[in-house]
N, C-alpha and C. Protein backbone atom coordinates (compact mmCIF):
# COMPACT_ATOMS: atom_id res chain seq x y z
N UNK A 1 207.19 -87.88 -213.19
CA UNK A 1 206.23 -87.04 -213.87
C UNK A 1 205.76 -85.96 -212.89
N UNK A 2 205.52 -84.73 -213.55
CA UNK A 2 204.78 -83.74 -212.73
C UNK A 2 203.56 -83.60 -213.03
N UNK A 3 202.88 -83.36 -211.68
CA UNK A 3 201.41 -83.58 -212.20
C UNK A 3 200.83 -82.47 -211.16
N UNK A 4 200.09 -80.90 -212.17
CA UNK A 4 199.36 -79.82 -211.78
C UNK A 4 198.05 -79.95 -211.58
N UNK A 5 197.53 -80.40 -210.50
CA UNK A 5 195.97 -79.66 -210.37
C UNK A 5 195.50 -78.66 -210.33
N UNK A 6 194.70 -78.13 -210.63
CA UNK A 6 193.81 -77.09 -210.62
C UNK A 6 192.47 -76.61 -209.80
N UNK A 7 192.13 -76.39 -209.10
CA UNK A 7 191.10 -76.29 -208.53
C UNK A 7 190.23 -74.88 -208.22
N UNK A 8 189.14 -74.27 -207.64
CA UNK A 8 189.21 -73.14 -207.04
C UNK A 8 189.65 -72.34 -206.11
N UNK A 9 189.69 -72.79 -205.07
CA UNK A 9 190.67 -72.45 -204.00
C UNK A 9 191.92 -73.76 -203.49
N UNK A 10 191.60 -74.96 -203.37
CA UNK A 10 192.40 -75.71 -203.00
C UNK A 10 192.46 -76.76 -202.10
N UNK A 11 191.09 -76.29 -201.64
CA UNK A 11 191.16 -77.34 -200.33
C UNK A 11 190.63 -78.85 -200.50
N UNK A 12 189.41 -78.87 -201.25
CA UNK A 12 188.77 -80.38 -201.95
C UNK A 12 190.27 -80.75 -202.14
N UNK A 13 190.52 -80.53 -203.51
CA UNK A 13 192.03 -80.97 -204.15
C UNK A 13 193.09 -81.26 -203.81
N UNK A 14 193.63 -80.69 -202.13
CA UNK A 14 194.57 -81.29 -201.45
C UNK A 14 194.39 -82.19 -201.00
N UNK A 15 193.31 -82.86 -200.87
CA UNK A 15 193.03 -84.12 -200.25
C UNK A 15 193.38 -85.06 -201.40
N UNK A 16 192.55 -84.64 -202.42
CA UNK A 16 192.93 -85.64 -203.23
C UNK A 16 194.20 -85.55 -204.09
N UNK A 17 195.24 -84.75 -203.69
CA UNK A 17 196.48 -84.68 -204.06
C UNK A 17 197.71 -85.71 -202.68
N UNK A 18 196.78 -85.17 -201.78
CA UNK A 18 197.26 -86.74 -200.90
C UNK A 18 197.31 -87.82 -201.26
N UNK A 19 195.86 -88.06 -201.63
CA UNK A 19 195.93 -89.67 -201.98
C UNK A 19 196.37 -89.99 -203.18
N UNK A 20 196.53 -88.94 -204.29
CA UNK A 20 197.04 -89.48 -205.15
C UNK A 20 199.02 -89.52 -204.70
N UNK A 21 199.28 -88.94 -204.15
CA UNK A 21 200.78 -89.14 -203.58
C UNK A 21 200.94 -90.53 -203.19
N UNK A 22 200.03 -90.69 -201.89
CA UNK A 22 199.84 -92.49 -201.54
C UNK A 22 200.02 -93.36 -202.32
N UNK A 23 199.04 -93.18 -203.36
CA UNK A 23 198.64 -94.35 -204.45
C UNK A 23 200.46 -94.43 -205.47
N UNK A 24 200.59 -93.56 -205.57
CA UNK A 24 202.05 -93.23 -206.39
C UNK A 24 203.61 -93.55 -205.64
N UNK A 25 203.36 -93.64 -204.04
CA UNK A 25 203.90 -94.02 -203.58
C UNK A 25 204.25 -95.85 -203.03
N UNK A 26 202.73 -96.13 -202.82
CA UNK A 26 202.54 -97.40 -202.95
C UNK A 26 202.93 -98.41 -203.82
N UNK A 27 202.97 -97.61 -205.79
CA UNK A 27 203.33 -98.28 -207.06
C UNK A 27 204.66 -97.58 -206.86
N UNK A 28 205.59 -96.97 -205.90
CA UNK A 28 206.88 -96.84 -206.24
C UNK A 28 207.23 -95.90 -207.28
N UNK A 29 206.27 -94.99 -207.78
CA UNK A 29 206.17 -94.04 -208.71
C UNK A 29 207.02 -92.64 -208.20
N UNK A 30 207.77 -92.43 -209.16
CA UNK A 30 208.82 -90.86 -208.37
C UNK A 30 207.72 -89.69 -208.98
N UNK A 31 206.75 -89.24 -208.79
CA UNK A 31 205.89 -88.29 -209.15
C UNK A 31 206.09 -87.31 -208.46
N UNK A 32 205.67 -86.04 -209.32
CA UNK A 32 205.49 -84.63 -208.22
C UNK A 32 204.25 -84.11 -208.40
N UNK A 33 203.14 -84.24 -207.45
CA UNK A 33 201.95 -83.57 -207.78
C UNK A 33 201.58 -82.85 -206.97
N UNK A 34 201.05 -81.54 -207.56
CA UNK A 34 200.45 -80.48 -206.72
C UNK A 34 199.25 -79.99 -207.24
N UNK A 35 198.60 -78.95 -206.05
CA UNK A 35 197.31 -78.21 -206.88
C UNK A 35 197.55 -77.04 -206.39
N UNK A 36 196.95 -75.87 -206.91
CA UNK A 36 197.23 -74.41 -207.06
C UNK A 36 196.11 -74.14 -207.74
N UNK A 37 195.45 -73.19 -207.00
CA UNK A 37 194.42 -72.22 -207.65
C UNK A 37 194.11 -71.40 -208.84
N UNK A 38 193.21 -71.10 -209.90
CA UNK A 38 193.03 -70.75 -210.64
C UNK A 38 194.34 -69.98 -211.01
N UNK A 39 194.31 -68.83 -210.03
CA UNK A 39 195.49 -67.65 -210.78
C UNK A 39 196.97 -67.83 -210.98
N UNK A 40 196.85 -69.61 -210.20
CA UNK A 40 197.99 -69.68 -209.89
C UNK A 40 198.83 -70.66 -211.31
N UNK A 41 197.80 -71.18 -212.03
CA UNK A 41 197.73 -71.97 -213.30
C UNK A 41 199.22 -71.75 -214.43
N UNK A 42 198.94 -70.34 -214.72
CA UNK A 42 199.67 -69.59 -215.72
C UNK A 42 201.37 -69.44 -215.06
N UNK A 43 201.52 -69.27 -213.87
CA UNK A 43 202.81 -69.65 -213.88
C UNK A 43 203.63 -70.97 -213.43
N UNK A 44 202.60 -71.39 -213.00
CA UNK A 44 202.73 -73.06 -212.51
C UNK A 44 203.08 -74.37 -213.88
N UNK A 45 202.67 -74.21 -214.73
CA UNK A 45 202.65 -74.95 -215.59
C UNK A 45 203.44 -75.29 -216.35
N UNK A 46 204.39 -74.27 -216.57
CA UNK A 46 205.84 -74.51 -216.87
C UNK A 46 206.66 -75.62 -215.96
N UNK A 47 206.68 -75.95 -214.79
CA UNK A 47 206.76 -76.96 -214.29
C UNK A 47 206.10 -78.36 -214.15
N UNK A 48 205.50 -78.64 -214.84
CA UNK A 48 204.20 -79.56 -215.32
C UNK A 48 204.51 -80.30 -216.43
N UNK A 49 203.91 -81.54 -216.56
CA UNK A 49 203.92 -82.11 -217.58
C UNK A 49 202.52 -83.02 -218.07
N UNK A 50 201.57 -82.52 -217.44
CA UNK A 50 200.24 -82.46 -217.11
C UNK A 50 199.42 -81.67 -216.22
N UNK A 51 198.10 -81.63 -217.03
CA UNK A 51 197.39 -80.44 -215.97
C UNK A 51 195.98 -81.08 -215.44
N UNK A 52 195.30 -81.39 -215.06
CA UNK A 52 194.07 -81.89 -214.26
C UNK A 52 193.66 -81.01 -213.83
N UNK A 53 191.88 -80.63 -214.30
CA UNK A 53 191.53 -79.50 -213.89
C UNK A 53 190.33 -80.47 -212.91
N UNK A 54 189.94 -79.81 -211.96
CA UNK A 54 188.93 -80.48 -210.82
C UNK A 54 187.44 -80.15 -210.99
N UNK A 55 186.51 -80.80 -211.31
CA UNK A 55 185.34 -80.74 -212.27
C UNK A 55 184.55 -79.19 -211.73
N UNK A 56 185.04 -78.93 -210.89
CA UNK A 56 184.22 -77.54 -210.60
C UNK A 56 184.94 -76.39 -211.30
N UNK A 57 186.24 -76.26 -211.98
CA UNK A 57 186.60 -75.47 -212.49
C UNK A 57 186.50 -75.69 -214.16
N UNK A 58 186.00 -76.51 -214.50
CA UNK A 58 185.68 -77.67 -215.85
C UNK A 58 185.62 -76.41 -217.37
N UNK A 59 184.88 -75.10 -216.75
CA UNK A 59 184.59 -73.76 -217.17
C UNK A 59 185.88 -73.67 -217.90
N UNK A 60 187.11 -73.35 -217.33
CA UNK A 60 188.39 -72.71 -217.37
C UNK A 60 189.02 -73.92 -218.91
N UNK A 61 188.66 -75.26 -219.00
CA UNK A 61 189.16 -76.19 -219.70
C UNK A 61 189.99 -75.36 -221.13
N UNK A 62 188.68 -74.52 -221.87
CA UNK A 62 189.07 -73.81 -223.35
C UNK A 62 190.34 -73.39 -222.76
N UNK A 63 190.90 -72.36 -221.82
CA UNK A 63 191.46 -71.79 -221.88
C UNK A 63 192.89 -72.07 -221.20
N UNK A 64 193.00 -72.99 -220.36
CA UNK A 64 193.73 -73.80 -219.78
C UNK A 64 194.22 -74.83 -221.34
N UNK A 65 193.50 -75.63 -221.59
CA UNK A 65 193.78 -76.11 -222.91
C UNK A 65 194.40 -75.57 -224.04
N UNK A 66 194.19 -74.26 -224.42
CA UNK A 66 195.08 -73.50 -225.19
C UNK A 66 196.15 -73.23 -224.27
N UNK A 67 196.29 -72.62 -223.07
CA UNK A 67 197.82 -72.45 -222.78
C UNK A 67 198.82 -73.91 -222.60
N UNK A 68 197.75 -75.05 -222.51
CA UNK A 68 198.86 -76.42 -222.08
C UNK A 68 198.90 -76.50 -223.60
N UNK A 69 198.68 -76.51 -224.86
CA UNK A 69 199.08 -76.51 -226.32
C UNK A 69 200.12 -75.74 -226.22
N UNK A 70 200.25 -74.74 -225.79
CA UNK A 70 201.91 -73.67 -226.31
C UNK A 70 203.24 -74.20 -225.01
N UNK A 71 202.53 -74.51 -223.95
CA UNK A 71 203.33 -74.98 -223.39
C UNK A 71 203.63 -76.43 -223.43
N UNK A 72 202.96 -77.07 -224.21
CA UNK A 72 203.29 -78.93 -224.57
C UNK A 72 202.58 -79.80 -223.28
N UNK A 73 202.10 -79.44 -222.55
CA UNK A 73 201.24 -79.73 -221.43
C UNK A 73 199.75 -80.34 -221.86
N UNK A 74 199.60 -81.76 -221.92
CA UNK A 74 198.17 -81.88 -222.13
C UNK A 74 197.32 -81.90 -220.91
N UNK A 75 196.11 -80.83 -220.76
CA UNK A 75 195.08 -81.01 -220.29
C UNK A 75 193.51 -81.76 -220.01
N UNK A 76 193.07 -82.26 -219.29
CA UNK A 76 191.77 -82.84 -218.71
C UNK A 76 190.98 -81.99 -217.69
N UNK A 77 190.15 -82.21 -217.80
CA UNK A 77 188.82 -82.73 -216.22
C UNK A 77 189.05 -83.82 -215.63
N UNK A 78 189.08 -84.04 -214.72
CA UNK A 78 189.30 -84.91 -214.16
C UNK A 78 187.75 -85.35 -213.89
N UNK A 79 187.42 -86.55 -213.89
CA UNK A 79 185.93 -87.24 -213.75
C UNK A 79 185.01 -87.05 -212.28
N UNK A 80 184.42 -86.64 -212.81
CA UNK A 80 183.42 -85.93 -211.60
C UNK A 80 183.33 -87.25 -210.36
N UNK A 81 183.10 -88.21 -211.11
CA UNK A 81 183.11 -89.26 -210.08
C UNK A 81 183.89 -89.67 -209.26
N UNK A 82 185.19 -89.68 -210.29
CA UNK A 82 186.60 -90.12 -209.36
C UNK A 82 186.50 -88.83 -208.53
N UNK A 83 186.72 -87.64 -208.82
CA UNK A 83 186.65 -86.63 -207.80
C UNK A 83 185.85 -86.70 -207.02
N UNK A 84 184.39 -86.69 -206.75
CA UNK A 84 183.61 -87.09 -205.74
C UNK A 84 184.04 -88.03 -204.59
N UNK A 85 184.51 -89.11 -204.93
CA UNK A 85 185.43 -90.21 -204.14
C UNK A 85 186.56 -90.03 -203.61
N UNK A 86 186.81 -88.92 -204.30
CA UNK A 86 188.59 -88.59 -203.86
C UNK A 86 189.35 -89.90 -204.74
N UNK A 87 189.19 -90.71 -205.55
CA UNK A 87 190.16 -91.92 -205.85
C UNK A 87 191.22 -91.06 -206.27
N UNK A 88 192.31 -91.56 -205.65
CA UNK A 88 193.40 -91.26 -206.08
C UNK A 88 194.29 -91.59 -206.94
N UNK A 89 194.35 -92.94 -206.69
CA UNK A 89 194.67 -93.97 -207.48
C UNK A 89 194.27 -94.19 -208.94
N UNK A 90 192.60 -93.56 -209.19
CA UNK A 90 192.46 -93.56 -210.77
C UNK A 90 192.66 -92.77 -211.04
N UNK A 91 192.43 -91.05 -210.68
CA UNK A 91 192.90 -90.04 -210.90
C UNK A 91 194.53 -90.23 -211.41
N UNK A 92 195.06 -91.02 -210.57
CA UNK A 92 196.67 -91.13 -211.04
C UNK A 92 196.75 -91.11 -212.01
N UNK A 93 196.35 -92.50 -212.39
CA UNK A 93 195.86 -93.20 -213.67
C UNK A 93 195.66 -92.66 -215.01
N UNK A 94 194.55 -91.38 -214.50
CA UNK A 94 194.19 -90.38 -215.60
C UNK A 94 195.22 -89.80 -216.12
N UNK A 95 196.39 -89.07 -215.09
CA UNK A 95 197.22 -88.12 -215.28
C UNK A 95 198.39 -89.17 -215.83
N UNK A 96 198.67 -90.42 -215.70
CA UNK A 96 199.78 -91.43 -216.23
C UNK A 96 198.54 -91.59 -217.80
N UNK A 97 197.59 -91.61 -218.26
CA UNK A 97 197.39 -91.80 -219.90
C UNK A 97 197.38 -90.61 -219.99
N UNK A 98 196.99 -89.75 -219.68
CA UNK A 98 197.08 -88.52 -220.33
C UNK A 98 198.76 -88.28 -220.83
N UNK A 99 199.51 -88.51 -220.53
CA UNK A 99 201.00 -88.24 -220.23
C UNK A 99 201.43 -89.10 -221.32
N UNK A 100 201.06 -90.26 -221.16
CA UNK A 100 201.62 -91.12 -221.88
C UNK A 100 200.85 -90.86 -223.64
N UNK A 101 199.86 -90.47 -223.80
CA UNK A 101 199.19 -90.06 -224.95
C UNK A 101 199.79 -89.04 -226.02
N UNK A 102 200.10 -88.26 -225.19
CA UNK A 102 200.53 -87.14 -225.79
C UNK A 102 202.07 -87.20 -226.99
């Protein structure tokens, strides 16, 4: 699965794009996850098969949400809490039901 974060600039989010690598690596999971900045959304997503937006960009959701509808991409927030913590591992989690929901 590919899995797009979103963030404002990038730096919170690489951390927790680490650990969610770890956690995915640990369960033996072949995942590809990255994060990329706002502007970077619209061409990124075509490679995606989920999008996780990082609760500070939470704003962008309407519109991020309509482009993951035309592109078949379902979108979230990711939970302020798990983000606060960095969990990676539930964050995974999020982006494996979201995926699987759709």
């Amino acid at each position: 699965m590919n899995i797009l974060l979103c963030c404002c600039a990038g730096m919170s989010t690489s951390l927790l794009v680490s650990k969610m690598k770890r956690s995915a690596a640990e369960q033996k999971l072949d995942h590809t996850i990255w994060a990329v900045p706002i502007d970077a959304v619209s061409r990124e997503i075509t490679k995606a098969d989920v999008l996780l937006l990082g609760p500070q960009v939470r704003y962008m959701f309407n519109e991020f949400k309509e482009l993951g509808d035309k592109k078949g991409v379902p979108v979230t927030v990711i939970d302020t809490v798990q983000y606060g913590k960095m969990n990676g591992h539930e964050v995974l989690r999020t982006a494996e039901q979201l995926y699987n929901d759709k």
